[in-house]
PDB file of N, CA and C in Angstrom:
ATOM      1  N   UNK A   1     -23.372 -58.999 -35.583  1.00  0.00           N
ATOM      2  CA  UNK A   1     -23.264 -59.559 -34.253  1.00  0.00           C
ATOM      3  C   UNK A   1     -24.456 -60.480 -34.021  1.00  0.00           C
ATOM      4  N   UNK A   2     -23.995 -61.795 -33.192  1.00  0.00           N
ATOM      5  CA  UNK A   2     -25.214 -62.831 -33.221  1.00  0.00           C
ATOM      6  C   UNK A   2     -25.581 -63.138 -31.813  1.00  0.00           C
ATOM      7  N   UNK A   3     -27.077 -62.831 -31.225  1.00  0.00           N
ATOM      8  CA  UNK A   3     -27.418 -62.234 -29.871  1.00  0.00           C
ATOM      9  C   UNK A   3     -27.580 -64.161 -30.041  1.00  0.00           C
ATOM     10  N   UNK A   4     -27.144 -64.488 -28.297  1.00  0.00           N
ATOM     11  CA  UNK A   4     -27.001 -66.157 -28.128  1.00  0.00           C
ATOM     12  C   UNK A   4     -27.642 -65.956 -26.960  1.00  0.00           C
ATOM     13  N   UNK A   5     -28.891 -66.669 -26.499  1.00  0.00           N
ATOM     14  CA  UNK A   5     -29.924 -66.959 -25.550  1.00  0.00           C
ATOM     15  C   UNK A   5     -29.427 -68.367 -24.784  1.00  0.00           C
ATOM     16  N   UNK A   6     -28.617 -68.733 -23.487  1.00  0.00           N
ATOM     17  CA  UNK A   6     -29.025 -69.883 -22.996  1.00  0.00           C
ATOM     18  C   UNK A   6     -29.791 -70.320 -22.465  1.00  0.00           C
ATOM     19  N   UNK A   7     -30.374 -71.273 -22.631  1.00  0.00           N
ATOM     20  CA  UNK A   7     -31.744 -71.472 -21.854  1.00  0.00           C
ATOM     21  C   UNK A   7     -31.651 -73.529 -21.620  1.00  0.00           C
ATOM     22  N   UNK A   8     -31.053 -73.337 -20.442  1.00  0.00           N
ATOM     23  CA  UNK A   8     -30.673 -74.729 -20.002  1.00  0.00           C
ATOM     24  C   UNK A   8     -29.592 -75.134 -20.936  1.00  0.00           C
ATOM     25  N   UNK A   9     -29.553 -76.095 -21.976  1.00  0.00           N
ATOM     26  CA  UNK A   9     -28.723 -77.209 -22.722  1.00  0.00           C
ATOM     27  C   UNK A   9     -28.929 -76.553 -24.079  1.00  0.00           C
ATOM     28  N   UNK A  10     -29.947 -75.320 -24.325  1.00  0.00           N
ATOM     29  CA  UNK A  10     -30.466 -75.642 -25.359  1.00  0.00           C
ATOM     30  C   UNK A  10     -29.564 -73.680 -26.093  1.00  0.00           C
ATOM     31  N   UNK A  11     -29.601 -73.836 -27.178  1.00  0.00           N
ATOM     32  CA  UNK A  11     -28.599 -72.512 -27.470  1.00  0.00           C
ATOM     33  C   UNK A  11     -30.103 -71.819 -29.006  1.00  0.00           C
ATOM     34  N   UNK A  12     -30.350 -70.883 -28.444  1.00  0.00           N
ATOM     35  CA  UNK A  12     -31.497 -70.019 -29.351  1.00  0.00           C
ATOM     36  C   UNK A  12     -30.716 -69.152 -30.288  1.00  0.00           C
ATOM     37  N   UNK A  13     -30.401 -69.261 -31.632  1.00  0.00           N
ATOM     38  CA  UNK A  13     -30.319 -67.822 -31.638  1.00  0.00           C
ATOM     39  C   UNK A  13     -31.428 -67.351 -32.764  1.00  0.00           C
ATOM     40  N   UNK A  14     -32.045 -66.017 -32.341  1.00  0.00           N
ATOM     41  CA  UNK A  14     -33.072 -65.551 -33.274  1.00  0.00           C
ATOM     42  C   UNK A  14     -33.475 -65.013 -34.684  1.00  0.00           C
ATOM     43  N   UNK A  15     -34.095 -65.414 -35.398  1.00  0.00           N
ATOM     44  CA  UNK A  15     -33.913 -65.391 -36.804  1.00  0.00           C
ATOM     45  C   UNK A  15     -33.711 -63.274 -37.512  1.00  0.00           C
ATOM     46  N   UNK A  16     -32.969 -63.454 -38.263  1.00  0.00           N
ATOM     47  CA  UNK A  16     -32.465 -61.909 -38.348  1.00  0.00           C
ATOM     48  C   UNK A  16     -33.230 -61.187 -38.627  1.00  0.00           C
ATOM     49  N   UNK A  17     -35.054 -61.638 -39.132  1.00  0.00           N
ATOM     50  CA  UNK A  17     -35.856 -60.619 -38.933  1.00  0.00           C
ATOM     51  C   UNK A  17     -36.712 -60.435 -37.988  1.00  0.00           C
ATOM     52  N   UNK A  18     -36.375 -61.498 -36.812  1.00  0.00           N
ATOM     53  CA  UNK A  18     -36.736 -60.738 -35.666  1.00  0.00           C
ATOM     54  C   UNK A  18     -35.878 -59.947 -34.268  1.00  0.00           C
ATOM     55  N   UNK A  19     -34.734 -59.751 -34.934  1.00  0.00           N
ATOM     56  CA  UNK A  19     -34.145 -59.319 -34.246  1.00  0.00           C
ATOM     57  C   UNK A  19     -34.171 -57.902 -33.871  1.00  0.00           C
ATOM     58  N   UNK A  20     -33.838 -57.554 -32.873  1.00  0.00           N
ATOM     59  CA  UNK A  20     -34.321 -56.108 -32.684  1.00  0.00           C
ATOM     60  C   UNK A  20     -33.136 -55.133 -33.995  1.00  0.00           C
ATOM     61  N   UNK A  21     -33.960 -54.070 -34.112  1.00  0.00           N
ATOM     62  CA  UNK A  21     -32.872 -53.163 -35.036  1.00  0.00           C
ATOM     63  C   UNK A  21     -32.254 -51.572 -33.956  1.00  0.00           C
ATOM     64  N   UNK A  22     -30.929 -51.735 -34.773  1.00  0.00           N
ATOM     65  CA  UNK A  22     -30.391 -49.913 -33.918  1.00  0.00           C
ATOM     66  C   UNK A  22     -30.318 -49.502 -35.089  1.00  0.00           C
ATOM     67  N   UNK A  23     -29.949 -48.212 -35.413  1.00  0.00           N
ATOM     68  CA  UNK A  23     -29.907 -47.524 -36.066  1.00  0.00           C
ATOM     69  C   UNK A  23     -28.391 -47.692 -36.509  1.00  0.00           C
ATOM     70  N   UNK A  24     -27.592 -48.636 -36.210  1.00  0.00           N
ATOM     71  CA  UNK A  24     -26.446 -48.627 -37.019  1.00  0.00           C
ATOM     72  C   UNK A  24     -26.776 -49.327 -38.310  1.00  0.00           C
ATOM     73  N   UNK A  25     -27.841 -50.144 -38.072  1.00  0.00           N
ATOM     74  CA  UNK A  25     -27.926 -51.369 -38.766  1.00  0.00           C
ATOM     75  C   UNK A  25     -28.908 -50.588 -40.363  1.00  0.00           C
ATOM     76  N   UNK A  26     -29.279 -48.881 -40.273  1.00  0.00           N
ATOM     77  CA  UNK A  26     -29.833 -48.332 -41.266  1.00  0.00           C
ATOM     78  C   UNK A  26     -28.255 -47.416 -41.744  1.00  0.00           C
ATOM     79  N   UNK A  27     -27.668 -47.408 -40.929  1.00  0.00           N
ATOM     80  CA  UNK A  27     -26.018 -46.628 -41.315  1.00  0.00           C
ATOM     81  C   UNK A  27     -26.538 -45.025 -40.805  1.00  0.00           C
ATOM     82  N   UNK A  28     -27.651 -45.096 -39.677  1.00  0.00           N
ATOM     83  CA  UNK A  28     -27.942 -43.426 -38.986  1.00  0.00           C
ATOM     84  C   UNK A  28     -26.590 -43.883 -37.611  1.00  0.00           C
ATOM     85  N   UNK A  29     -25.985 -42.542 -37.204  1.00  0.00           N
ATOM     86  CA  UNK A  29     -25.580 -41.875 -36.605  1.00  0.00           C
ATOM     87  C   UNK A  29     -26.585 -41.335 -35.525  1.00  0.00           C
ATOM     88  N   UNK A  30     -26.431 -41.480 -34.576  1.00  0.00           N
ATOM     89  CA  UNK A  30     -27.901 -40.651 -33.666  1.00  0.00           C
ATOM     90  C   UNK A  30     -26.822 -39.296 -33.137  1.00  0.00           C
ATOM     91  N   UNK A  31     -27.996 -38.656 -32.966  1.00  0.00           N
ATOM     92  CA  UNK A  31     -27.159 -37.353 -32.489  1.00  0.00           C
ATOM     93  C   UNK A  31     -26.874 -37.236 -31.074  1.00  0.00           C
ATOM     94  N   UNK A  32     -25.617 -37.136 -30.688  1.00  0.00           N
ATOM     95  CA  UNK A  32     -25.910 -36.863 -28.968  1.00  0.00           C
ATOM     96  C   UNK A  32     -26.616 -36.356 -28.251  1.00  0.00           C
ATOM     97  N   UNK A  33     -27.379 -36.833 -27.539  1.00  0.00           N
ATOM     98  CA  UNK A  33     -28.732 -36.356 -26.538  1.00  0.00           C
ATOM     99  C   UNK A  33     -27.796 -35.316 -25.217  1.00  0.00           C
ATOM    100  N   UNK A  34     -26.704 -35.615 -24.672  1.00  0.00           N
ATOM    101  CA  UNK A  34     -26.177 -34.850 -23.821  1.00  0.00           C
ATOM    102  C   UNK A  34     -27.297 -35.607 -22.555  1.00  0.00           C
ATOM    103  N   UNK A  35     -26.241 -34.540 -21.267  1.00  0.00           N
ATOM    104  CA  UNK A  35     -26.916 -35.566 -19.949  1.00  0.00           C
ATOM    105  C   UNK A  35     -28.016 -34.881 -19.362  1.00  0.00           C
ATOM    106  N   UNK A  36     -28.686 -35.760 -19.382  1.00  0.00           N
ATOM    107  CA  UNK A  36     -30.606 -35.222 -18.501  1.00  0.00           C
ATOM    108  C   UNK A  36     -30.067 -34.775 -16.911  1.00  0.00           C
ATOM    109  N   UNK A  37     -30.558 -34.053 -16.662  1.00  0.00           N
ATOM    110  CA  UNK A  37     -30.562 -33.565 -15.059  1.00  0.00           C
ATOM    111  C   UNK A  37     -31.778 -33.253 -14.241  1.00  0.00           C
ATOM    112  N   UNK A  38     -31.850 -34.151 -13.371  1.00  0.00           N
ATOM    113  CA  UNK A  38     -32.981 -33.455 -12.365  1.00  0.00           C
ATOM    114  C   UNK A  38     -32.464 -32.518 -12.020  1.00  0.00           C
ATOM    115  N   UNK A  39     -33.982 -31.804 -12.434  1.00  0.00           N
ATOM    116  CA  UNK A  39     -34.271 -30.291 -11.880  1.00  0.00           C
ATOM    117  C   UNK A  39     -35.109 -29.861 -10.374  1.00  0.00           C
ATOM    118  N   UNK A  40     -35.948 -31.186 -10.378  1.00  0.00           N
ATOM    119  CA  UNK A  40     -37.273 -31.412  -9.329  1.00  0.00           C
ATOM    120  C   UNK A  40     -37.558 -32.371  -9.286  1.00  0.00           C
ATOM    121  N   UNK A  41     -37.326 -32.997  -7.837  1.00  0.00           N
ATOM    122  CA  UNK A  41     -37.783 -34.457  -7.562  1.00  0.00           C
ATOM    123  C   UNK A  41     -38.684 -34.510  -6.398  1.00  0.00           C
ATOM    124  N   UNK A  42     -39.711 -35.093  -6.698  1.00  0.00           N
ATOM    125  CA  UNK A  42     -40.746 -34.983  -5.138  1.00  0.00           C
ATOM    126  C   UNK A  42     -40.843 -33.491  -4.916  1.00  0.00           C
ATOM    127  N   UNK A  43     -41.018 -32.133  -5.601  1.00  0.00           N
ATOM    128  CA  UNK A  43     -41.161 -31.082  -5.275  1.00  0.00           C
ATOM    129  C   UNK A  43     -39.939 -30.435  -4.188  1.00  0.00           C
ATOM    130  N   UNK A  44     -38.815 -30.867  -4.490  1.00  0.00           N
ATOM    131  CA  UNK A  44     -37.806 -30.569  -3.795  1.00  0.00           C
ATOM    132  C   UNK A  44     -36.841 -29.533  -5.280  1.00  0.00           C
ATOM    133  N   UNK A  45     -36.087 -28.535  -4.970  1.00  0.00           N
ATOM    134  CA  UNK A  45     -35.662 -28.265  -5.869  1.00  0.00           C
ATOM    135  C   UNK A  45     -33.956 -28.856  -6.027  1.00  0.00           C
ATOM    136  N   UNK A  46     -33.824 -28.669  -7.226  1.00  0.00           N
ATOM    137  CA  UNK A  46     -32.437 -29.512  -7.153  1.00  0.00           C
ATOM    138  C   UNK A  46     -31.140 -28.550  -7.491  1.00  0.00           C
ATOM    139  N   UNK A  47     -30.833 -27.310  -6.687  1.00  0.00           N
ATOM    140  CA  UNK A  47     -30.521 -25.915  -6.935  1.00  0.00           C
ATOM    141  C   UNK A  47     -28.859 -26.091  -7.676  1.00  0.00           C
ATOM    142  N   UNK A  48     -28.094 -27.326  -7.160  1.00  0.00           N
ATOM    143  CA  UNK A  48     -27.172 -27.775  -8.120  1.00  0.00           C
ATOM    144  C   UNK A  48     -27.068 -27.693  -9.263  1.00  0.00           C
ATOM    145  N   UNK A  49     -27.982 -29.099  -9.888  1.00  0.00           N
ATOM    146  CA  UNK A  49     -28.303 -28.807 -11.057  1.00  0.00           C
ATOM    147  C   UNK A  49     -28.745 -27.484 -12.167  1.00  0.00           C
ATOM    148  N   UNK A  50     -29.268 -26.591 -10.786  1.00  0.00           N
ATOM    149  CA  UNK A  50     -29.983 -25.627 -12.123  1.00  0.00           C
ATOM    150  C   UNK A  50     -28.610 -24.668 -12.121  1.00  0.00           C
ATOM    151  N   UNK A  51     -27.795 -24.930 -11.079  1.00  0.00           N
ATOM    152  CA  UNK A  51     -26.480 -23.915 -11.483  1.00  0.00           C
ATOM    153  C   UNK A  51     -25.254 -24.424 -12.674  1.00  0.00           C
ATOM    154  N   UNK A  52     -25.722 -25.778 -12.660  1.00  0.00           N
ATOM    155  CA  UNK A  52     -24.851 -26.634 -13.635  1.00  0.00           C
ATOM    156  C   UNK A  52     -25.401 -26.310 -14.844  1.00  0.00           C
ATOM    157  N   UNK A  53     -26.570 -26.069 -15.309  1.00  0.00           N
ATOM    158  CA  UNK A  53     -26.570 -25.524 -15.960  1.00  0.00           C
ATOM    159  C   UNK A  53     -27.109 -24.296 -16.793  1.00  0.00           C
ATOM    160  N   UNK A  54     -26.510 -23.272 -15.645  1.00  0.00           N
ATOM    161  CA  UNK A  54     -26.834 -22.154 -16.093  1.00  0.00           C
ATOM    162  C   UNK A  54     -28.130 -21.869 -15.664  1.00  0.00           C
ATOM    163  N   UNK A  55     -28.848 -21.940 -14.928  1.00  0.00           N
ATOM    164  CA  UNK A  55     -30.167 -21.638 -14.958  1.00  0.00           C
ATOM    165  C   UNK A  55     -30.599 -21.315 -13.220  1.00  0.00           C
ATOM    166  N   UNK A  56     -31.727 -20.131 -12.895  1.00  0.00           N
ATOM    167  CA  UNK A  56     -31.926 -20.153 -11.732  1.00  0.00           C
ATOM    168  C   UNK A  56     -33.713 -20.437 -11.410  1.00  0.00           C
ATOM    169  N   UNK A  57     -33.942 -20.194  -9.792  1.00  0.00           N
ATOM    170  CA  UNK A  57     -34.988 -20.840  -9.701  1.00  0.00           C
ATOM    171  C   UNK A  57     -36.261 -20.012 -10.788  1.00  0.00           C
ATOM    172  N   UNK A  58     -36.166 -18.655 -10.858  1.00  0.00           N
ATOM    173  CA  UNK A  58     -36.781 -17.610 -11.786  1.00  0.00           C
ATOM    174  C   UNK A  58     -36.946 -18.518 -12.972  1.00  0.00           C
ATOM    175  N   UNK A  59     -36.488 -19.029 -13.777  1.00  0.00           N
ATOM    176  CA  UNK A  59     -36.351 -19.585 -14.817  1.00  0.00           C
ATOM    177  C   UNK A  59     -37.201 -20.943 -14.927  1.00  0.00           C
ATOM    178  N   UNK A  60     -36.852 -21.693 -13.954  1.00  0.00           N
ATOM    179  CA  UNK A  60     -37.131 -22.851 -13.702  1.00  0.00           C
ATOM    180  C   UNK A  60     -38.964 -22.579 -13.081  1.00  0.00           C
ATOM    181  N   UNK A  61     -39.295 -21.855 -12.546  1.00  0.00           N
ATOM    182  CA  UNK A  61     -40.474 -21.555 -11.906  1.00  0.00           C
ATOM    183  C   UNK A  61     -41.210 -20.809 -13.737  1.00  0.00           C
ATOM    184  N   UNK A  62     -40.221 -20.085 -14.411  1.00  0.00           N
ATOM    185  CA  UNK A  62     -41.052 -19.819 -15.668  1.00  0.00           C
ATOM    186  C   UNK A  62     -41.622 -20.764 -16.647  1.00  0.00           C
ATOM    187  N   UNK A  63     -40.629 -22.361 -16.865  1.00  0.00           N
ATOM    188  CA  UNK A  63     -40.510 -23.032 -17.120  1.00  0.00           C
ATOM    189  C   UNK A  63     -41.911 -24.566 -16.960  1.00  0.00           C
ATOM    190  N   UNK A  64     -41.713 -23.839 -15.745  1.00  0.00           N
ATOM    191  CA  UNK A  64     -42.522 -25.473 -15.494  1.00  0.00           C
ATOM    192  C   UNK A  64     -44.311 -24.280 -15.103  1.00  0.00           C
ATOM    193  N   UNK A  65     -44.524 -22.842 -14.801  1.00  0.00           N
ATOM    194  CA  UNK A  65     -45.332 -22.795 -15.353  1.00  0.00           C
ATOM    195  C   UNK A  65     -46.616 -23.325 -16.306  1.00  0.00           C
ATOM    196  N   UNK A  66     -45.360 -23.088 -17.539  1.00  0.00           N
ATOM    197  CA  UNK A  66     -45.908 -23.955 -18.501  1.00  0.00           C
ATOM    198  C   UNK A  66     -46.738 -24.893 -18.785  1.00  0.00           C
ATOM    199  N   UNK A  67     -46.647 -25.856 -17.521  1.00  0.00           N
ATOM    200  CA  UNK A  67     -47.443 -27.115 -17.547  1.00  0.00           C
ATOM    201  C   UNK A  67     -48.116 -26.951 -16.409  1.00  0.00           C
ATOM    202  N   UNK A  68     -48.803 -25.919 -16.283  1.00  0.00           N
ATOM    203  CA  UNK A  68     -50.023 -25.277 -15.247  1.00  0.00           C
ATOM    204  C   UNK A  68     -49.369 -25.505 -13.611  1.00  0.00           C
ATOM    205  N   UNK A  69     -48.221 -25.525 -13.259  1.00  0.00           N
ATOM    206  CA  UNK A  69     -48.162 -25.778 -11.862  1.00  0.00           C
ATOM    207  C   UNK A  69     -46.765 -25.212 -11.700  1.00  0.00           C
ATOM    208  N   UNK A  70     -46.672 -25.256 -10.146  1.00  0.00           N
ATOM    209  CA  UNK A  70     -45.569 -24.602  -9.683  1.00  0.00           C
ATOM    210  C   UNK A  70     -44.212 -25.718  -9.733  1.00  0.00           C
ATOM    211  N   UNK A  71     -43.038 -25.604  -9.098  1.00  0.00           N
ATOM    212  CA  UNK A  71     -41.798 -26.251  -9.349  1.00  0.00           C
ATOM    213  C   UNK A  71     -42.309 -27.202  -8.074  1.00  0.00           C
ATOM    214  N   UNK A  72     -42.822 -26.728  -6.944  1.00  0.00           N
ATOM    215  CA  UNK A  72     -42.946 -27.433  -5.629  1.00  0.00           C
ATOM    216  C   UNK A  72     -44.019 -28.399  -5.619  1.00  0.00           C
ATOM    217  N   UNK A  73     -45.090 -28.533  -7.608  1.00  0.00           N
ATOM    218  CA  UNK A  73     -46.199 -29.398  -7.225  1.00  0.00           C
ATOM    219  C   UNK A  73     -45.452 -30.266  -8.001  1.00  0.00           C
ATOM    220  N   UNK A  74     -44.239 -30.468  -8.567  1.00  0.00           N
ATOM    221  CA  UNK A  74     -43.896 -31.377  -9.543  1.00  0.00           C
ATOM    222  C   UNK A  74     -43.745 -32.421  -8.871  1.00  0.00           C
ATOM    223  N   UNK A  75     -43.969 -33.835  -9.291  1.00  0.00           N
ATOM    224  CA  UNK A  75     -43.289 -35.172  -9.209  1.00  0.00           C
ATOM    225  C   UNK A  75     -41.584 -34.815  -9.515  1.00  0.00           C
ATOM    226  N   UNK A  76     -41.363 -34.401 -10.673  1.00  0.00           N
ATOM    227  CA  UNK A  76     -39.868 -34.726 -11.279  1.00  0.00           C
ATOM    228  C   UNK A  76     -40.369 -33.520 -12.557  1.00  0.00           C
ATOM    229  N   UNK A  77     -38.926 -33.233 -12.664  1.00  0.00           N
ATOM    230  CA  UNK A  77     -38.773 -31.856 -13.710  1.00  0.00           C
ATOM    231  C   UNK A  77     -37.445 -32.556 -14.217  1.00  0.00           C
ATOM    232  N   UNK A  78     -36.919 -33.317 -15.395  1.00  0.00           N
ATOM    233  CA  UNK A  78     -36.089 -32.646 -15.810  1.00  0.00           C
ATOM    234  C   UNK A  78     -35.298 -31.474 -17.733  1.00  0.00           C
ATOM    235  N   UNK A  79     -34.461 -31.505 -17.360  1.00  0.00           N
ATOM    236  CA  UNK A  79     -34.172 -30.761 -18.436  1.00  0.00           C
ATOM    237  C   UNK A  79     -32.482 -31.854 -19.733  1.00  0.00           C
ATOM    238  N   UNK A  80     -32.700 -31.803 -20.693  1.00  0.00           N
ATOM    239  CA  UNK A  80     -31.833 -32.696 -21.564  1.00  0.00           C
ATOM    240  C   UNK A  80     -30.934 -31.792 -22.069  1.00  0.00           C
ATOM    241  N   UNK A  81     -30.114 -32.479 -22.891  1.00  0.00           N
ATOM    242  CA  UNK A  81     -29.071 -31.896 -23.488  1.00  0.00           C
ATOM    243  C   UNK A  81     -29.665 -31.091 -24.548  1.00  0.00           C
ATOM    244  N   UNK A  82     -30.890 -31.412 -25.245  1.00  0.00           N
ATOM    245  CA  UNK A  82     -30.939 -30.661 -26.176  1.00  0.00           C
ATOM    246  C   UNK A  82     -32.310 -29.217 -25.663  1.00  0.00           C
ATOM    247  N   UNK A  83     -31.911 -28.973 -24.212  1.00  0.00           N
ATOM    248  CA  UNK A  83     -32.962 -28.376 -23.716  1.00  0.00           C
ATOM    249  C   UNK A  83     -34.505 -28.530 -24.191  1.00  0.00           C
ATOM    250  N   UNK A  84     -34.447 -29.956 -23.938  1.00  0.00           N
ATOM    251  CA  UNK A  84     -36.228 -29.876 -23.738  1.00  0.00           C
ATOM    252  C   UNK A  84     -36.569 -30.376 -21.882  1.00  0.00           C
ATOM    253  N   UNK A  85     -37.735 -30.098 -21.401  1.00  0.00           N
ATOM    254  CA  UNK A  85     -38.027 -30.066 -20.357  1.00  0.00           C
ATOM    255  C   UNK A  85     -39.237 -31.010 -20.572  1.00  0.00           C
ATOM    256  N   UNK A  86     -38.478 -32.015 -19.510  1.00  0.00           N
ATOM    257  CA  UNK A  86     -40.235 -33.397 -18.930  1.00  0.00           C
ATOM    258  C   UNK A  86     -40.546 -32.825 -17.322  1.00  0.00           C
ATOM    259  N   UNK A  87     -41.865 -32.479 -17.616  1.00  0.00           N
ATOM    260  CA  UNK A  87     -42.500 -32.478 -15.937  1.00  0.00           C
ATOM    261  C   UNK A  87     -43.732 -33.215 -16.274  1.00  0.00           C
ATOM    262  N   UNK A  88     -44.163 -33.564 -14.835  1.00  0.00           N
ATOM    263  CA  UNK A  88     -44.896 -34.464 -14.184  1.00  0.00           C
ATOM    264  C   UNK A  88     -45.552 -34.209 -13.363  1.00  0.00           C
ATOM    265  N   UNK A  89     -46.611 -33.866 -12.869  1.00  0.00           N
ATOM    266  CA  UNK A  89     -47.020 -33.337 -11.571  1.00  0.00           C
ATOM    267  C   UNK A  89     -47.441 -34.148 -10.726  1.00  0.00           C
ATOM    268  N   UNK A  90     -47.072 -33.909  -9.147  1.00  0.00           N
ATOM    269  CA  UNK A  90     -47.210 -34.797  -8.332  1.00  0.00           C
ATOM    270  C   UNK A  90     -48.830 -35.630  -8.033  1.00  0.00           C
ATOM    271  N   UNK A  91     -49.158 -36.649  -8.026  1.00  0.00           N
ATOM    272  CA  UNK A  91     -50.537 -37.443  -8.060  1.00  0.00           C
ATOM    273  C   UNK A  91     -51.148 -37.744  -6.592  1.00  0.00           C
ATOM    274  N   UNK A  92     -52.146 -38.028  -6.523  1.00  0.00           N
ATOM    275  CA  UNK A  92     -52.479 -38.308  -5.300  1.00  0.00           C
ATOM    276  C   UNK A  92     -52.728 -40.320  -5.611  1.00  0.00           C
ATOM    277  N   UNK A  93     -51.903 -40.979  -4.578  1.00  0.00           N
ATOM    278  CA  UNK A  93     -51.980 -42.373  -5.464  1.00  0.00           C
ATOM    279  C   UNK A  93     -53.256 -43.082  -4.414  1.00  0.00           C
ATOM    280  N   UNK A  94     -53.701 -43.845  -5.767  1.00  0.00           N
ATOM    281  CA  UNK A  94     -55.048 -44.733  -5.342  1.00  0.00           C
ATOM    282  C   UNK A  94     -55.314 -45.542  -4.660  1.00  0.00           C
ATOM    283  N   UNK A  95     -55.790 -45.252  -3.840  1.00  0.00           N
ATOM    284  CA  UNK A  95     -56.445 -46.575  -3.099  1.00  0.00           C
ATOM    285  C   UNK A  95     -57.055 -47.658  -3.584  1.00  0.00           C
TER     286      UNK A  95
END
């Protein structure tokens, strides 16, 4: 496939070793990641989600532990398909 840039009159297209690469282009398959869900946004809990999947606040409070703080100091918690967990803790922003 040949990525085509217009730029006014003029037609770019970029030479094939600088083109960006996917992983089709090594013949990998990526594995399905499955869908990310907020868990915790702004220290709000997102009690949906944790019933979607399977999980309650007990869990989720064991969870984010982990990363020295409670579910209510998080910025954003979430959890992926292949159950790994991103938290963030909420910042105080700079003046």
């Amino acid at each position: 496939m040949q990525y085509l840039k217009q730029v006014g009159g003029l037609t770019v297209i970029p030479k094939p070793s600088k083109r960006n690469s996917i992983p089709e282009d090594f013949g990998i398959e990526p594995e399905y990641e499955g869908i990310p869900y907020d868990l915790v946004i702004d220290g709000s809990i997102m009690e949906d989600n944790l019933k979607r999947i399977g999980k309650d606040y007990n869990w989720l409070k064991k969870e984010v532990s982990k990363f020295g703080i409670s579910p209510e100091q998080a910025l954003i918690v979430t959890f992926d398909g292949k159950e790994q967990i991103f938290c963030q803790k909420k910042g105080k922003a700079e003046k």
